[in-house]
C-alpha atoms as a PDB file:
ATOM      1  CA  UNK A   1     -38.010  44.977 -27.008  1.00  0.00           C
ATOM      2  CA  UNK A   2     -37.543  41.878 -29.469  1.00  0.00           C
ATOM      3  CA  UNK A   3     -40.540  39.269 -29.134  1.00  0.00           C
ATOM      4  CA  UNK A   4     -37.696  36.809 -27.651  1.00  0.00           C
ATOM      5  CA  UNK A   5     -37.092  39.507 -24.800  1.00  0.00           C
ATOM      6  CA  UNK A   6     -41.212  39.612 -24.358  1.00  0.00           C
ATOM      7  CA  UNK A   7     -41.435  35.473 -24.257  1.00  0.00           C
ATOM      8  CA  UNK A   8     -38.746  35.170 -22.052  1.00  0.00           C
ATOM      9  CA  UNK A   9     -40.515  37.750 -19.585  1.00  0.00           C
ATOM     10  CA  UNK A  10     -43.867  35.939 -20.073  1.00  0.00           C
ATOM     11  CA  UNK A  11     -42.066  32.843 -18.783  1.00  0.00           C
ATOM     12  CA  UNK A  12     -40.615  34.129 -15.906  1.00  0.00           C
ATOM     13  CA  UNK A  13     -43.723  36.101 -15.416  1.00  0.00           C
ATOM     14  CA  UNK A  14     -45.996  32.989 -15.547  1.00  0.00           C
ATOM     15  CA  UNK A  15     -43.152  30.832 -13.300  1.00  0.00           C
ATOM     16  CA  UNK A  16     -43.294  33.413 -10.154  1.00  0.00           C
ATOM     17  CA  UNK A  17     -47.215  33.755 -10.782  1.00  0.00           C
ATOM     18  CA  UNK A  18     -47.616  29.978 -10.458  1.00  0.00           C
ATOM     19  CA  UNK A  19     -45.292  29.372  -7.482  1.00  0.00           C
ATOM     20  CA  UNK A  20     -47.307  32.263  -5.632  1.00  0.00           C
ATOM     21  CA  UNK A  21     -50.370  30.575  -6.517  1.00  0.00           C
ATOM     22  CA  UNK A  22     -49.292  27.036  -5.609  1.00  0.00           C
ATOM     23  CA  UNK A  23     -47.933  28.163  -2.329  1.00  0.00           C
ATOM     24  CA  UNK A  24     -50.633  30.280  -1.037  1.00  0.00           C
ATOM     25  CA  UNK A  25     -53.188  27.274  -1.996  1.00  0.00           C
ATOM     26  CA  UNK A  26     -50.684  24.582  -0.145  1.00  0.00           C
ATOM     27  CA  UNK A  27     -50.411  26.561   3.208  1.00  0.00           C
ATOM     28  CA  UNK A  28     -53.647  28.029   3.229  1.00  0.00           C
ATOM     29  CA  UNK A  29     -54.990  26.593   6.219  1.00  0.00           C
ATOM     30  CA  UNK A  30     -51.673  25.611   7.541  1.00  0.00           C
ATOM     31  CA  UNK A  31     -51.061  28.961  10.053  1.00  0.00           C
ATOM     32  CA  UNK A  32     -53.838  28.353  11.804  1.00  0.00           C
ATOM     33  CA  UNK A  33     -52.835  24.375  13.018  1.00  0.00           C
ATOM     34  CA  UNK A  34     -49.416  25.775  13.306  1.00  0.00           C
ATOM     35  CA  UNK A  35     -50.943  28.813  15.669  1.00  0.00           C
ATOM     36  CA  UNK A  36     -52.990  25.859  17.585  1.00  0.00           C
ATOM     37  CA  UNK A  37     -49.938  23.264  17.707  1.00  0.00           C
ATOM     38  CA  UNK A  38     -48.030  26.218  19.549  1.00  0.00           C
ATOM     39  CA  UNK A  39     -50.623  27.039  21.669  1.00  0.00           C
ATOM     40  CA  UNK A  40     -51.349  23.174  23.046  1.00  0.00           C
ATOM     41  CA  UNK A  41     -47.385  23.292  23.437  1.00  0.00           C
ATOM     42  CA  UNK A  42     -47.321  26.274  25.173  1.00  0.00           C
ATOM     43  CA  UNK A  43     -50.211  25.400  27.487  1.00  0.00           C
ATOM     44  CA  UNK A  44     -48.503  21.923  28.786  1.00  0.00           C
ATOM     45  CA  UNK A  45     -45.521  23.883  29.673  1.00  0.00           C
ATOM     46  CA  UNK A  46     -47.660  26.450  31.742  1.00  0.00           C
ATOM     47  CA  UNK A  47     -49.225  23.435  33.295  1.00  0.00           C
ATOM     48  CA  UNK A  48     -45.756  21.796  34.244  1.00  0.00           C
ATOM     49  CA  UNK A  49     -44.749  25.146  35.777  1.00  0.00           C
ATOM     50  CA  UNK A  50     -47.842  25.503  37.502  1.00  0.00           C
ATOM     51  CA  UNK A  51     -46.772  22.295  39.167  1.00  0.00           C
ATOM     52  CA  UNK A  52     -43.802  23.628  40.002  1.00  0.00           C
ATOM     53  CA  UNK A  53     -41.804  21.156  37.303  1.00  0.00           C
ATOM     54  CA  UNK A  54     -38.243  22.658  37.186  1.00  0.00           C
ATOM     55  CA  UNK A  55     -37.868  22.927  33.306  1.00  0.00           C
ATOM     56  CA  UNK A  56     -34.180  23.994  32.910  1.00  0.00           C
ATOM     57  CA  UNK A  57     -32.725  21.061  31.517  1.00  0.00           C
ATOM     58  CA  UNK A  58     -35.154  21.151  28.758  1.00  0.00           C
ATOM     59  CA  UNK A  59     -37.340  18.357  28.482  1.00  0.00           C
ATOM     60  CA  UNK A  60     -39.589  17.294  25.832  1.00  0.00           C
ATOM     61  CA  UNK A  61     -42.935  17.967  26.838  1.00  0.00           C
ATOM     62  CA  UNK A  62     -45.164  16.535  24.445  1.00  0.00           C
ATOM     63  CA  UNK A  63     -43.566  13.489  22.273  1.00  0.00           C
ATOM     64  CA  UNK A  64     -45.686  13.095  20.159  1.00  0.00           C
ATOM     65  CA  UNK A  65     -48.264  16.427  20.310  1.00  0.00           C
ATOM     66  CA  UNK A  66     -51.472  14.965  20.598  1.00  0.00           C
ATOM     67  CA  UNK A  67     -54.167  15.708  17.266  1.00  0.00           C
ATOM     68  CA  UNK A  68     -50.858  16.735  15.481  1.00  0.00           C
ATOM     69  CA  UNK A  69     -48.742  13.302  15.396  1.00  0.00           C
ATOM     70  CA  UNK A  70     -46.131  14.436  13.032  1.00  0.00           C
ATOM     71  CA  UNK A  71     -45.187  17.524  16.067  1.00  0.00           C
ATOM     72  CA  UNK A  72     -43.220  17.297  19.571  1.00  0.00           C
ATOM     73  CA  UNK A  73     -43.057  19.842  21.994  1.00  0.00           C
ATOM     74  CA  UNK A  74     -39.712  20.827  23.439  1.00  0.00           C
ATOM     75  CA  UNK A  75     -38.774  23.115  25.915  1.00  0.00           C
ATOM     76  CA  UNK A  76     -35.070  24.795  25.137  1.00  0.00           C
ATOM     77  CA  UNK A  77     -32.848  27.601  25.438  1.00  0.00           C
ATOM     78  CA  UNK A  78     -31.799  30.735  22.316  1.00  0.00           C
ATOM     79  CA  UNK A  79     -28.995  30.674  22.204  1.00  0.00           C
ATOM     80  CA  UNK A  80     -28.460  26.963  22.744  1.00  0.00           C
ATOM     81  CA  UNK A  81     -26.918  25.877  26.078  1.00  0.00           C
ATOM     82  CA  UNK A  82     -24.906  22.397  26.782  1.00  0.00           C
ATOM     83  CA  UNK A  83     -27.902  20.623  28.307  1.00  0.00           C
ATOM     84  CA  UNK A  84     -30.559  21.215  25.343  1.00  0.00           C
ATOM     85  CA  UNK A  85     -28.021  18.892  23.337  1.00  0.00           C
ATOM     86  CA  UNK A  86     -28.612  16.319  25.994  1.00  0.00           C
ATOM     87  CA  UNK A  87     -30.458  13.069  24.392  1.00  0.00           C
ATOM     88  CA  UNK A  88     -32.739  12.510  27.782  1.00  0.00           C
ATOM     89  CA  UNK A  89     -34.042  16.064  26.961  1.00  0.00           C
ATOM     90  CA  UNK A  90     -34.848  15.427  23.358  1.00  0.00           C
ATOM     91  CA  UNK A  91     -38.199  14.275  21.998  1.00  0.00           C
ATOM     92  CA  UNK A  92     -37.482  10.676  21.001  1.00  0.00           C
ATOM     93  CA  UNK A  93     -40.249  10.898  18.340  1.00  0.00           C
ATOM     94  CA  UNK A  94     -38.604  13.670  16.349  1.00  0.00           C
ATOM     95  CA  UNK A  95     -37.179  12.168  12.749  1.00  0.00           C
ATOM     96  CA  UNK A  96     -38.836   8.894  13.790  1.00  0.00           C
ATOM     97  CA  UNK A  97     -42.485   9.596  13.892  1.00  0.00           C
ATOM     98  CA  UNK A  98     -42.690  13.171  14.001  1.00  0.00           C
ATOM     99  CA  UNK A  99     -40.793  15.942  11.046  1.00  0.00           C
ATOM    100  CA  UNK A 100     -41.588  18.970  13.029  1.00  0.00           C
ATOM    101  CA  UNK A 101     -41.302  20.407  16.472  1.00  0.00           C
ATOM    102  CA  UNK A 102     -42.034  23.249  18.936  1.00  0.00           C
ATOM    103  CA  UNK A 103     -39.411  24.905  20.922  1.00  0.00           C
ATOM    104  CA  UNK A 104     -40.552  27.347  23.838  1.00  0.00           C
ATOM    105  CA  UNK A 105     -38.140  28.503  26.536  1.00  0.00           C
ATOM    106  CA  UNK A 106     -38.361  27.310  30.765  1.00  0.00           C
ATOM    107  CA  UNK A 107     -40.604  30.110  30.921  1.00  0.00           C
ATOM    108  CA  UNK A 108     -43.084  28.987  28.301  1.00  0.00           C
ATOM    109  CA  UNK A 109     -42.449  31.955  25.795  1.00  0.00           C
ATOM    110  CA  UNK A 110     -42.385  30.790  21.716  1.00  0.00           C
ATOM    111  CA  UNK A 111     -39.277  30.488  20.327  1.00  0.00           C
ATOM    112  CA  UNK A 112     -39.083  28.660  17.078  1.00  0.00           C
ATOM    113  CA  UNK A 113     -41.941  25.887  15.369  1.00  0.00           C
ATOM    114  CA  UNK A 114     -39.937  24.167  12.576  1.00  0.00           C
END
């Protein structure tokens, strides 16, 4: 191999080590509030149920999520149905106040944290 072959693979080399690095030390704790944002999302749906709260037409359920301002929780369907497009079902706080949100089904199951 010529020594501009062996640079250029150092480069790339030292480019993929550093954006492994860099992203393991950005989201190192970050599964763990994601794992607990999920769970406090899942838990007020249970709770609504429990009340016998018909949760169909997808409401939002936690607008913001309390401890974790920049989150809403929204109950929805996969695949999407007509009503989960409806904008009395949406979290109001999502783009405004809040970048991410929770979606778990009527039933309370996980579907997607974005």
């Amino acid at each position: 191999m010529s020594k501009k072959t062996i640079r250029a693979f150092v480069l790339v080399f030292s480019i993929l080590v550093f954006v492994v690095i860099f992203n393991f030390t950005t989201n190192l704790f970050q599964p763990r509030a994601v794992a607990n944002i999920i769970e406090t999302c899942q838990t007020i749906c249970k709770g609504e149920l429990s009340k016998n709260i018909d949760l169909s037409n997808g409401p939002c359920l936690l607008n913001p999520i309390p401890n974790y301002e920049d989150w809403v929780c929204d109950v929805s369907h996969w695949p999407r149905e007509a009503v989960d497009g409806n904008e009395t079902n949406q979290c109001s706080e999502y783009t405004k106040t809040a970048d991410h949100f929770v979606e778990v089904f009527p039933n309370c199951s996980f579907i997607r944290a974005v």
